[in-house]
PDB file of N, CA and C in Angstrom:
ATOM      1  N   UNK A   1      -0.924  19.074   0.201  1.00  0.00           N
ATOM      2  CA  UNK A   1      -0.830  17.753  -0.391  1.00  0.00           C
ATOM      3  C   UNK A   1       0.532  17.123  -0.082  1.00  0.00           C
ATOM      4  N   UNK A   2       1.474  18.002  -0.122  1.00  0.00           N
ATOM      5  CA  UNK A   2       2.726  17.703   0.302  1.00  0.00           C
ATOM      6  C   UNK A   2       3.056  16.492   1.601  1.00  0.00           C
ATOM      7  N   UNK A   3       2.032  17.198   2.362  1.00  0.00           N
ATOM      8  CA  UNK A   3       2.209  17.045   3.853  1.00  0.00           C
ATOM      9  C   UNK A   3       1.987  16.198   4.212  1.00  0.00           C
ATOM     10  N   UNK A   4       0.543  15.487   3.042  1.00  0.00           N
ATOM     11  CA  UNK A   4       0.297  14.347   3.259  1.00  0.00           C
ATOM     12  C   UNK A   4       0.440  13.474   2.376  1.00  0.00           C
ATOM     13  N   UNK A   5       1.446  13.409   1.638  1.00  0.00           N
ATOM     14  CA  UNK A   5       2.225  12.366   0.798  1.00  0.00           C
ATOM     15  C   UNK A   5       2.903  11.592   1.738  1.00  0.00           C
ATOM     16  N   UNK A   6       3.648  13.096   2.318  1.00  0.00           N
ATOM     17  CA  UNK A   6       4.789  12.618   3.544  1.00  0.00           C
ATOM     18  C   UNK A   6       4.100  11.401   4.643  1.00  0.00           C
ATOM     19  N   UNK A   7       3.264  11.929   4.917  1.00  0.00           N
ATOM     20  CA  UNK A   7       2.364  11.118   5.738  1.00  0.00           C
ATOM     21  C   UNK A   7       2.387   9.615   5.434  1.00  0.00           C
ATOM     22  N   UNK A   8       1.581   9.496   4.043  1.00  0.00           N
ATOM     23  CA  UNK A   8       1.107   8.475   3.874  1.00  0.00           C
ATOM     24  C   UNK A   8       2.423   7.160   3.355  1.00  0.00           C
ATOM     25  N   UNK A   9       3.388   8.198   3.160  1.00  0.00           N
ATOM     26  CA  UNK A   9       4.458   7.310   2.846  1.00  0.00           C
ATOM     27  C   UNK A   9       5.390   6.964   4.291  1.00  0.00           C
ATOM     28  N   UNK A  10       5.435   8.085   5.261  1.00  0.00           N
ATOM     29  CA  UNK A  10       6.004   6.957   6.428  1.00  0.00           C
ATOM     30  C   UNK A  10       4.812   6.038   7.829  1.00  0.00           C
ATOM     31  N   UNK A  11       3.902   6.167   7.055  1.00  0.00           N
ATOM     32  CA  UNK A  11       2.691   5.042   7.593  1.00  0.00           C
ATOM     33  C   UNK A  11       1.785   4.096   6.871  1.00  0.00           C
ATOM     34  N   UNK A  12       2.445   3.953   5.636  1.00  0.00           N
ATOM     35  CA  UNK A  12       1.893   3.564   5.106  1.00  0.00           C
ATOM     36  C   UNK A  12       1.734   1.650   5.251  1.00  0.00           C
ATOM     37  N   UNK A  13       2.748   1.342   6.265  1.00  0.00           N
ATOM     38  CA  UNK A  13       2.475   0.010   7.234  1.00  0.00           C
ATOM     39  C   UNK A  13       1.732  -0.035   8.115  1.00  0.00           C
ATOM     40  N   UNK A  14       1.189   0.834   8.498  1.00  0.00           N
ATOM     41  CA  UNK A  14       0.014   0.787   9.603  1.00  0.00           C
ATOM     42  C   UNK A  14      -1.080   0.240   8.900  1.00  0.00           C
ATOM     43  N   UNK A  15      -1.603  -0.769   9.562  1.00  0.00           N
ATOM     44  CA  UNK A  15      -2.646  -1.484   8.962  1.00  0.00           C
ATOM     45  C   UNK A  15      -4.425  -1.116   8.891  1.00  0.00           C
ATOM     46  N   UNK A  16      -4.545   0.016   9.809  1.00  0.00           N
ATOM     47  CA  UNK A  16      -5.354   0.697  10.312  1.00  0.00           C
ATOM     48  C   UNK A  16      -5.429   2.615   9.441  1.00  0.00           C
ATOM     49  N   UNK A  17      -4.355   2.502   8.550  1.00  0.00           N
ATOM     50  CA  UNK A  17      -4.300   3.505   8.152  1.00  0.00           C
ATOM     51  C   UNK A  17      -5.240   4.572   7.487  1.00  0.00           C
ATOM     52  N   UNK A  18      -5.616   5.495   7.273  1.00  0.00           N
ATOM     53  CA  UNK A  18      -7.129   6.010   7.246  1.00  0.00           C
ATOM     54  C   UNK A  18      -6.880   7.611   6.304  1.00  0.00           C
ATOM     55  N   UNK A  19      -7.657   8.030   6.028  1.00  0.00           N
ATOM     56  CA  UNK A  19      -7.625   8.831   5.195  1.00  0.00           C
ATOM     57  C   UNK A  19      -8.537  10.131   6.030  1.00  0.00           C
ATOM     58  N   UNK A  20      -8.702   9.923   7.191  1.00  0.00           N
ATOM     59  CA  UNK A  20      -8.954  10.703   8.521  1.00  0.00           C
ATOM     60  C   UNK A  20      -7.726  10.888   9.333  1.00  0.00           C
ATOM     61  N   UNK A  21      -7.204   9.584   9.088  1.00  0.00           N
ATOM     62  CA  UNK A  21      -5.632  10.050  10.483  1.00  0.00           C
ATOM     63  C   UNK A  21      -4.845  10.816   9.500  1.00  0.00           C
ATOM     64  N   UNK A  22      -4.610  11.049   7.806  1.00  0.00           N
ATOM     65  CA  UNK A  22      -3.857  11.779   6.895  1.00  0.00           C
ATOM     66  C   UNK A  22      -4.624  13.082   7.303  1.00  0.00           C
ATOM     67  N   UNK A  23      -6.317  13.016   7.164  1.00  0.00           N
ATOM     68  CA  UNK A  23      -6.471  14.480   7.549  1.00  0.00           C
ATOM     69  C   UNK A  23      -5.908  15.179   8.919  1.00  0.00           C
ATOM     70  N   UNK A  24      -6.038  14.747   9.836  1.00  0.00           N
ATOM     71  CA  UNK A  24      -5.800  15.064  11.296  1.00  0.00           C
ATOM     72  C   UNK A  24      -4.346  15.507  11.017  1.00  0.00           C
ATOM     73  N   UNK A  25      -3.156  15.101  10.362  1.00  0.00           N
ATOM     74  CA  UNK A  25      -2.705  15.202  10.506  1.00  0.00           C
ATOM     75  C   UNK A  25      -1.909  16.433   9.230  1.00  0.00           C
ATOM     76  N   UNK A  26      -2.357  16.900   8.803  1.00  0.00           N
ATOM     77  CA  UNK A  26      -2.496  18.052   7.572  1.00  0.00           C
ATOM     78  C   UNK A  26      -3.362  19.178   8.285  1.00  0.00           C
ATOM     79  N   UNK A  27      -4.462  18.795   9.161  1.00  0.00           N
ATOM     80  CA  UNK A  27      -4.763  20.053   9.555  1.00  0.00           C
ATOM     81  C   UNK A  27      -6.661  20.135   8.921  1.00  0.00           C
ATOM     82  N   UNK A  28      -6.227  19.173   7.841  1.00  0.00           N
ATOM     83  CA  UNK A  28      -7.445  19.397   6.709  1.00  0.00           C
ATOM     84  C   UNK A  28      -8.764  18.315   7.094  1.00  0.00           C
ATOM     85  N   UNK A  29      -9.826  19.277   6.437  1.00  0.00           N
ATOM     86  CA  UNK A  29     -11.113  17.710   6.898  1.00  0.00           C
ATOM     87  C   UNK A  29     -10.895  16.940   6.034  1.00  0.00           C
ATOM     88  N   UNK A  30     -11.743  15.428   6.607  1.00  0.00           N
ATOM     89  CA  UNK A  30     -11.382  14.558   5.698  1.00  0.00           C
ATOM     90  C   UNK A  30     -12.386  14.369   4.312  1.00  0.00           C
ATOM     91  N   UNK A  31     -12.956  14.920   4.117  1.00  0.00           N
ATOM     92  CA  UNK A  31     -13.707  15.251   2.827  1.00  0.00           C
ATOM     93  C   UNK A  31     -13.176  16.334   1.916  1.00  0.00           C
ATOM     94  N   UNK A  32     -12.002  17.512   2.654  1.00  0.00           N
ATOM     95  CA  UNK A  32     -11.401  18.579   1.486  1.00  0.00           C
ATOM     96  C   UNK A  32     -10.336  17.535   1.149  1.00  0.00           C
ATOM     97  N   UNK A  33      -9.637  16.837   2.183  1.00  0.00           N
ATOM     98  CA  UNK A  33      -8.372  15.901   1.597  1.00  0.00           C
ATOM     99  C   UNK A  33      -8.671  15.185   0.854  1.00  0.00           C
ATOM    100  N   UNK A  34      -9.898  14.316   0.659  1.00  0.00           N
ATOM    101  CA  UNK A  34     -10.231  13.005  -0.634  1.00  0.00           C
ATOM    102  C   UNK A  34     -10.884  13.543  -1.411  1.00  0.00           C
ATOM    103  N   UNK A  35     -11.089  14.860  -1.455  1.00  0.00           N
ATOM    104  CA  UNK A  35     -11.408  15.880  -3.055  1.00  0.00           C
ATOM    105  C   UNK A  35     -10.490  16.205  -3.515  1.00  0.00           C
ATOM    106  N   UNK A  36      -9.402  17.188  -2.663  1.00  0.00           N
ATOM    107  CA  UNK A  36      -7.873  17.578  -3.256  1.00  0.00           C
ATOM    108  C   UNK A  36      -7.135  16.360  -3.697  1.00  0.00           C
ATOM    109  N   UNK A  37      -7.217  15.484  -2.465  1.00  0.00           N
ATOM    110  CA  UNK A  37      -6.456  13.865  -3.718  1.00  0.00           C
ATOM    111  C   UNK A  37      -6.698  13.794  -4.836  1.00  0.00           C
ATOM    112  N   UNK A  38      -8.303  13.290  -4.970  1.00  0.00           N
ATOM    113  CA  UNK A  38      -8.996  12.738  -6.074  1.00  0.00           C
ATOM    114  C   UNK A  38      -7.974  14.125  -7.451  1.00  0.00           C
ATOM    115  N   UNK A  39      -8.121  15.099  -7.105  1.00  0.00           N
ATOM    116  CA  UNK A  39      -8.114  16.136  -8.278  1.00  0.00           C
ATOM    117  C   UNK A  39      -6.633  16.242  -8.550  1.00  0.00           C
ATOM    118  N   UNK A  40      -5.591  16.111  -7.030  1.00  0.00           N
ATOM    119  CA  UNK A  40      -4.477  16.150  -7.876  1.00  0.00           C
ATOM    120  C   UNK A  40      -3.365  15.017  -7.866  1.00  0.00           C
ATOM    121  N   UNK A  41      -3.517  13.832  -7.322  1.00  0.00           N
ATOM    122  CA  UNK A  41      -3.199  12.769  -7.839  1.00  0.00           C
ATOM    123  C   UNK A  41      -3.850  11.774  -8.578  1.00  0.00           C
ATOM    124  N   UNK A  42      -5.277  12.228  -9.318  1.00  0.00           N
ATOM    125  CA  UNK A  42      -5.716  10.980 -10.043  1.00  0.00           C
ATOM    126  C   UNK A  42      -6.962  10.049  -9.431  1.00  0.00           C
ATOM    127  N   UNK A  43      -6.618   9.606  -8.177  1.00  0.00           N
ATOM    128  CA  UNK A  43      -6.615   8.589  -7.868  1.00  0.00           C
ATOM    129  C   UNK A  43      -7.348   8.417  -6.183  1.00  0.00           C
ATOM    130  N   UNK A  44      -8.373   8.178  -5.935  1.00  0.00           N
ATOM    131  CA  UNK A  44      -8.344   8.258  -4.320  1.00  0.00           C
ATOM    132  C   UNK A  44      -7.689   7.715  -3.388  1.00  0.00           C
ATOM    133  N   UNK A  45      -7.268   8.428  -1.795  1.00  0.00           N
ATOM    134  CA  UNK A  45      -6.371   8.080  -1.383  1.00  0.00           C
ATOM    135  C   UNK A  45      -6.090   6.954  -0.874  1.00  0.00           C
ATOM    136  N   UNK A  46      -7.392   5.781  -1.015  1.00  0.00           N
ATOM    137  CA  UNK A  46      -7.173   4.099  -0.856  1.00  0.00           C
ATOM    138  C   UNK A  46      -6.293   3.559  -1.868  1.00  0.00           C
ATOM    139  N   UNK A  47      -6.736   4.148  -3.065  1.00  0.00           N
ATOM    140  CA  UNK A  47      -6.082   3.514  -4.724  1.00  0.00           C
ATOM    141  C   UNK A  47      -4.938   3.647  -4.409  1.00  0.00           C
ATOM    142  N   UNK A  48      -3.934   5.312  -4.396  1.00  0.00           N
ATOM    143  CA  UNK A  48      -2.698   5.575  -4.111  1.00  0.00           C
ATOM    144  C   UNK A  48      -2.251   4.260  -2.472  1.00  0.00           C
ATOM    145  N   UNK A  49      -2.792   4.757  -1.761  1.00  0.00           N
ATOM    146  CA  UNK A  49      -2.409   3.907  -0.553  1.00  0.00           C
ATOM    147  C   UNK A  49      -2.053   2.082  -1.119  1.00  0.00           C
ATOM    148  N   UNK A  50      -2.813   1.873  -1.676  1.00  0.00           N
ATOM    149  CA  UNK A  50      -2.779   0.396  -1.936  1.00  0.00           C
ATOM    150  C   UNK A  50      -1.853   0.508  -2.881  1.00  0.00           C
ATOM    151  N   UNK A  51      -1.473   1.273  -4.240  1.00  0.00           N
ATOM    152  CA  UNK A  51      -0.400   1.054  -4.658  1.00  0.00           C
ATOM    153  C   UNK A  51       0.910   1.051  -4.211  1.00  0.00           C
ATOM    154  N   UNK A  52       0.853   1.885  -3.410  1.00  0.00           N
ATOM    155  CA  UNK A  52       2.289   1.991  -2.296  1.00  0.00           C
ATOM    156  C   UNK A  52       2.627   0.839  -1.472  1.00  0.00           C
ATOM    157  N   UNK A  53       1.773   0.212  -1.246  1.00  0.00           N
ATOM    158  CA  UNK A  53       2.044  -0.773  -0.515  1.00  0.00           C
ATOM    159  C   UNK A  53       2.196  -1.884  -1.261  1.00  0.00           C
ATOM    160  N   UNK A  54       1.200  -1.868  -2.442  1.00  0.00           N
ATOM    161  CA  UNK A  54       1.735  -2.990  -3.383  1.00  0.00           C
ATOM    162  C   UNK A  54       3.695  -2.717  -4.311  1.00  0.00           C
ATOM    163  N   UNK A  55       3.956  -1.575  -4.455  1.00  0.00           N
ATOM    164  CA  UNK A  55       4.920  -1.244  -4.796  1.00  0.00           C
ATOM    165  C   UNK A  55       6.044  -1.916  -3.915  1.00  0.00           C
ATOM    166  N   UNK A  56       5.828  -1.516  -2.207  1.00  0.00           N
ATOM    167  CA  UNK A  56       6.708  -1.756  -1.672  1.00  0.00           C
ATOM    168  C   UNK A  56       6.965  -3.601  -1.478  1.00  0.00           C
ATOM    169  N   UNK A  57       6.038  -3.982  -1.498  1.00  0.00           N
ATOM    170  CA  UNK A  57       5.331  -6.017  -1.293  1.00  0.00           C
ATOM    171  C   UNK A  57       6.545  -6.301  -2.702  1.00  0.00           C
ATOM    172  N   UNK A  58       6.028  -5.809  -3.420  1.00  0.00           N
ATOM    173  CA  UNK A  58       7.130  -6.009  -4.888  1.00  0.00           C
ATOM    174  C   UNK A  58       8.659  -6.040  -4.305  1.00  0.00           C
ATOM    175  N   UNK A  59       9.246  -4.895  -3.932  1.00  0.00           N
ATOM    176  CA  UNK A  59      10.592  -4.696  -3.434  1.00  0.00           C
ATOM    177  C   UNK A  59      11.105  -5.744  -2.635  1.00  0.00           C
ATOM    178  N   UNK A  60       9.617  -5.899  -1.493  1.00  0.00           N
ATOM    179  CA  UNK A  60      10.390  -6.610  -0.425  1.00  0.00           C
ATOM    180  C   UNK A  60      10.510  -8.492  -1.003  1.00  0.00           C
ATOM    181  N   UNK A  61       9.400  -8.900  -1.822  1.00  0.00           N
ATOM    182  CA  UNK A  61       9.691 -10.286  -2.465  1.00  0.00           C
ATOM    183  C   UNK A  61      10.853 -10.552  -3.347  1.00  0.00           C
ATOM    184  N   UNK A  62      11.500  -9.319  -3.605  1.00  0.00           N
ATOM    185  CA  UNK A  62      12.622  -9.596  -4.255  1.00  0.00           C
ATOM    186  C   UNK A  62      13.762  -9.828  -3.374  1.00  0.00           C
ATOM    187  N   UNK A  63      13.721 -10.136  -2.069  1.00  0.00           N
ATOM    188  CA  UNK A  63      14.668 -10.966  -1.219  1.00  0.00           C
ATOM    189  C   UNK A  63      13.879 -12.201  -1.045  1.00  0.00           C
ATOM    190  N   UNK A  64      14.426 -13.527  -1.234  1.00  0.00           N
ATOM    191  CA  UNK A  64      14.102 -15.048  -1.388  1.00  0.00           C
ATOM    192  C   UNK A  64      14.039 -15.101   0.425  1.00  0.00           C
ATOM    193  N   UNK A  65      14.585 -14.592   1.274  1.00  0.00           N
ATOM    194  CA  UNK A  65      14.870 -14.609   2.647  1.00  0.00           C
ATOM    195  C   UNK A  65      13.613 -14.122   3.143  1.00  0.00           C
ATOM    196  N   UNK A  66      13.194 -13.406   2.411  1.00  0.00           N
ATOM    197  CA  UNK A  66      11.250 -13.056   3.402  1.00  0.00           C
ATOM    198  C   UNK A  66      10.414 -13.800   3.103  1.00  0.00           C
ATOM    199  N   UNK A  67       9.598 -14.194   4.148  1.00  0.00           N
ATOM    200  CA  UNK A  67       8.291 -14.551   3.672  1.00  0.00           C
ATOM    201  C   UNK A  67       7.529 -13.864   2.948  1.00  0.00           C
ATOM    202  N   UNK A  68       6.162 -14.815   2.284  1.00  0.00           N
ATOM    203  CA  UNK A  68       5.718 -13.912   1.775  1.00  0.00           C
ATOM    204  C   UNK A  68       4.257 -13.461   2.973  1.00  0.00           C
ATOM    205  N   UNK A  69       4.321 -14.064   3.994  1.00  0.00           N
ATOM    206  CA  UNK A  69       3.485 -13.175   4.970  1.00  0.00           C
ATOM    207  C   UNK A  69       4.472 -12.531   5.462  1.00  0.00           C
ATOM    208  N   UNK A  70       5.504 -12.345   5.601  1.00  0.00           N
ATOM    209  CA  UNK A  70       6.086 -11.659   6.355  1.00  0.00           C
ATOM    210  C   UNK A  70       6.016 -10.254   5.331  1.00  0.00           C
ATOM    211  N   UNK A  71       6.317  -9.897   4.092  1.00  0.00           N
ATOM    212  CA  UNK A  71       5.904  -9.183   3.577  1.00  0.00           C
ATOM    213  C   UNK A  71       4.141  -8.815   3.561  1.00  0.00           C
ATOM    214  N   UNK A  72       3.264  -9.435   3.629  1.00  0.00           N
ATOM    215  CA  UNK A  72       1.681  -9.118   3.925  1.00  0.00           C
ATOM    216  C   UNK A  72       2.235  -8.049   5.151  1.00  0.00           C
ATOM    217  N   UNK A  73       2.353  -8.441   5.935  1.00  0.00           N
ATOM    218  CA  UNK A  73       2.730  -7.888   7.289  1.00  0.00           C
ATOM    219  C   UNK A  73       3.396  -6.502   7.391  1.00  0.00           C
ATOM    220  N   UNK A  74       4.356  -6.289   6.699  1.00  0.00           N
ATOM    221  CA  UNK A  74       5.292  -5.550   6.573  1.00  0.00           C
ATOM    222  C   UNK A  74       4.871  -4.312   5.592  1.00  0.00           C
ATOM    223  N   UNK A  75       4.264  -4.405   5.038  1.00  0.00           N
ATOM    224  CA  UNK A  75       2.745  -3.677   3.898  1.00  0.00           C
ATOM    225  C   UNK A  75       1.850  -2.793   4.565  1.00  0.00           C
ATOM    226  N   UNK A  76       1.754  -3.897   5.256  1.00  0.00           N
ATOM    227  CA  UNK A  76       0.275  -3.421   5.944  1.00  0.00           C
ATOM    228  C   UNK A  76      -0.889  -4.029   6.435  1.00  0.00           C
ATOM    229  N   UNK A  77      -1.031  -5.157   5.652  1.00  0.00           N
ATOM    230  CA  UNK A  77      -1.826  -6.458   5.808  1.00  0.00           C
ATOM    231  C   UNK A  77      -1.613  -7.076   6.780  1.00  0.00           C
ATOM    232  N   UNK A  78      -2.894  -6.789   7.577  1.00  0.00           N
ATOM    233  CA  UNK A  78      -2.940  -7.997   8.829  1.00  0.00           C
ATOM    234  C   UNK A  78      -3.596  -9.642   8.260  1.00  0.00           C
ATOM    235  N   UNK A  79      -4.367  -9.606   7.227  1.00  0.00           N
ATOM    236  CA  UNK A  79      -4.862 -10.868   6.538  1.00  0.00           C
ATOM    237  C   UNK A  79      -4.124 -11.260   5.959  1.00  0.00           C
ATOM    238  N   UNK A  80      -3.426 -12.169   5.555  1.00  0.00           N
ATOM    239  CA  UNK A  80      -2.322 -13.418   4.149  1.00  0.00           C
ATOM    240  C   UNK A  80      -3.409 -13.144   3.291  1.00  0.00           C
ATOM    241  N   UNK A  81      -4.184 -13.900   3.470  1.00  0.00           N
ATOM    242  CA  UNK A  81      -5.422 -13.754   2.355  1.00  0.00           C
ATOM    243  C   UNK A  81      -6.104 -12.633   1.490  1.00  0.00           C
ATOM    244  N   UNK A  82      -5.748 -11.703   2.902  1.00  0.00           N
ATOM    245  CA  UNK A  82      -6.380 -10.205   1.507  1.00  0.00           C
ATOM    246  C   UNK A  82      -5.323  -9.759   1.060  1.00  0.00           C
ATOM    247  N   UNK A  83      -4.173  -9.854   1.635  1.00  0.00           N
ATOM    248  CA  UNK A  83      -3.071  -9.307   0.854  1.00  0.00           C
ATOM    249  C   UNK A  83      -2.701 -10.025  -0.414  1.00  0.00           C
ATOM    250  N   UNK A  84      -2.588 -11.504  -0.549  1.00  0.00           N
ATOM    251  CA  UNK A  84      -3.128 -11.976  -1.624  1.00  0.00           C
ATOM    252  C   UNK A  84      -3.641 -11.167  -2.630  1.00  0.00           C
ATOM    253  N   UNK A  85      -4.804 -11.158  -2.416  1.00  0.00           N
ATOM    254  CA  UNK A  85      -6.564 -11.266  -3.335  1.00  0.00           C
ATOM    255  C   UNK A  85      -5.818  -9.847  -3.999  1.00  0.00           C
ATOM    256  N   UNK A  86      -5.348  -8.908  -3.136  1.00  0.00           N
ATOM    257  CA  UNK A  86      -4.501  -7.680  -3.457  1.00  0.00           C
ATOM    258  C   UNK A  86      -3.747  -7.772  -4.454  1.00  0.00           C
ATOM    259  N   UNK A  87      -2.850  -7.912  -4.033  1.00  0.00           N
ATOM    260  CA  UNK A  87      -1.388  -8.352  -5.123  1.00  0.00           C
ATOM    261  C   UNK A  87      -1.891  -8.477  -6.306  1.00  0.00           C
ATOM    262  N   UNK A  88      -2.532  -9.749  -6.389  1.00  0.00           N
ATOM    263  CA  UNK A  88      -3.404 -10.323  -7.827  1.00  0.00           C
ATOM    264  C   UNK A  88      -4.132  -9.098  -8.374  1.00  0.00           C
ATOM    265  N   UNK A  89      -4.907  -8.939  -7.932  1.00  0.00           N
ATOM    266  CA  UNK A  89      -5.645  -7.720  -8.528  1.00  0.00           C
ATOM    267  C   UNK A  89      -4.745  -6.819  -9.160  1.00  0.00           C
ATOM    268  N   UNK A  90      -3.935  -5.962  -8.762  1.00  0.00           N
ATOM    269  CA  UNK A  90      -2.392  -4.845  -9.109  1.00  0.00           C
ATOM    270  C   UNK A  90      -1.871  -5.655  -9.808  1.00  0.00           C
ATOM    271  N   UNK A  91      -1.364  -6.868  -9.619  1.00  0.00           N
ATOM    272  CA  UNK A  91      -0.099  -7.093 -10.444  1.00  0.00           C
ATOM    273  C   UNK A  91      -0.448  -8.240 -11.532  1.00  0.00           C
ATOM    274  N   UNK A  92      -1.152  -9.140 -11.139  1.00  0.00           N
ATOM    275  CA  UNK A  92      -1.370  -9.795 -12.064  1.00  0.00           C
ATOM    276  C   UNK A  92      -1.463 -11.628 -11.885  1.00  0.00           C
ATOM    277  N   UNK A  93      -0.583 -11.507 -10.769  1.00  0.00           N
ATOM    278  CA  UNK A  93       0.386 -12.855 -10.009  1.00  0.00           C
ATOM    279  C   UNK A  93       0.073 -12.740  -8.559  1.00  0.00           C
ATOM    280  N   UNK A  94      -0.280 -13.596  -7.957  1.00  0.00           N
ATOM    281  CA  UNK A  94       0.172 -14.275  -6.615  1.00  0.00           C
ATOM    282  C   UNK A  94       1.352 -13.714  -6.230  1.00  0.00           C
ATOM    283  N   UNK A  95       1.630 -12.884  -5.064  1.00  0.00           N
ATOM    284  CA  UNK A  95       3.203 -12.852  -4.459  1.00  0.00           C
ATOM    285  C   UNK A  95       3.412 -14.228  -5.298  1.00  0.00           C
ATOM    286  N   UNK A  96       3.260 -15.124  -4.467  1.00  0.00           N
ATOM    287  CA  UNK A  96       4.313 -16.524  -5.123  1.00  0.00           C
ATOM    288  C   UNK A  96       4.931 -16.100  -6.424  1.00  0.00           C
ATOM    289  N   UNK A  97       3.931 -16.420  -7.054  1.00  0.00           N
ATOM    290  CA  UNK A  97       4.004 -16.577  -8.679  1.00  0.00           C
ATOM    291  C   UNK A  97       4.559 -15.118  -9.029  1.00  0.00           C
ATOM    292  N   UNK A  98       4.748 -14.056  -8.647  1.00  0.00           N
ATOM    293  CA  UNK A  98       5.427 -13.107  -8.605  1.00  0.00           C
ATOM    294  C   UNK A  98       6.868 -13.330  -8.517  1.00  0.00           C
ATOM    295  N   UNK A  99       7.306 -14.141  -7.229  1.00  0.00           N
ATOM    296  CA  UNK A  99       8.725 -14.291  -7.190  1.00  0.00           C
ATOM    297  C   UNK A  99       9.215 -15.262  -8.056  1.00  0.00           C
ATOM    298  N   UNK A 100       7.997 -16.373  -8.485  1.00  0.00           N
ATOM    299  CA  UNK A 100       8.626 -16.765  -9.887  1.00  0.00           C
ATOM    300  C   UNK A 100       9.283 -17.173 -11.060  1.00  0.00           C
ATOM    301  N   UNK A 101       8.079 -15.591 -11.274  1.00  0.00           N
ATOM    302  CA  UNK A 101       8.701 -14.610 -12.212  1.00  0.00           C
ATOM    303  C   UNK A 101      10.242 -14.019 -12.256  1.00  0.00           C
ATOM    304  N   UNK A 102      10.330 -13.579 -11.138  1.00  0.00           N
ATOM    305  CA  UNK A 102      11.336 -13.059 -11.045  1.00  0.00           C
ATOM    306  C   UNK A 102      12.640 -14.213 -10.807  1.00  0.00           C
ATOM    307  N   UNK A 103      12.330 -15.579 -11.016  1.00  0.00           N
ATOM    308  CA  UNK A 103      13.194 -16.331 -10.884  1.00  0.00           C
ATOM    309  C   UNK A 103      13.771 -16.753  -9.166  1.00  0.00           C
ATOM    310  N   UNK A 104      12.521 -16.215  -8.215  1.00  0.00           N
ATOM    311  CA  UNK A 104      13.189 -16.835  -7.070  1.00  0.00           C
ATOM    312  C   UNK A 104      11.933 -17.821  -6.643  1.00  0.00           C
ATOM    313  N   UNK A 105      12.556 -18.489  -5.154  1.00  0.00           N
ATOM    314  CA  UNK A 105      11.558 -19.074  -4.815  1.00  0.00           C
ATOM    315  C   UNK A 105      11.083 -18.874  -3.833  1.00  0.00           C
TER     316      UNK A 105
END
């Protein structure tokens, strides 16, 4: 599981990212890896994946100097639009209306 934390956290900008290229790359099939996820983080490895990336979308809107496609982008999101529809869903807010919040623009 280790191995593929590691994984999923330095690819987790690849927009194509897969829960087959985490197996391939652990060694493991991709049906023992999204059972061992499911059981010991909670969460399947899209859920975790999308929070990470929503985590990081958070970090990066807190510089007024990025876009906010340029953050979609930088995530992982090749769509503005689904990265959107995203955000909202997790957080609550629009990137926009996210930065805000946070008092930028």
């Amino acid at each position: 599981m280790t191995k593929a934390l590691r994984y999923i956290h330095t690819a987790f900008a690849h927009p194509h990212l897969s829960l087959i290229d985490a197996a391939e790359f652990t060694g493991l099939s991709h049906p023992y890896l999204s059972r061992l996820f499911k059981e010991e983080m909670g969460k399947t490895f899209m859920e975790y994946v999308t929070e990470l990336r929503i985590d990081k979308a958070r970090e990066l809107l807190g510089n007024p100097d990025v876009k906010v496609y340029e953050v979609a982008g930088a995530v992982g999101y090749m769509e503005y639009a689904y990265f959107v529809r995203v955000f909202k869903r997790v957080v609550g807010y629009s990137p926009s209306d996210y930065r805000k919040q946070l008092g930028l623009r």
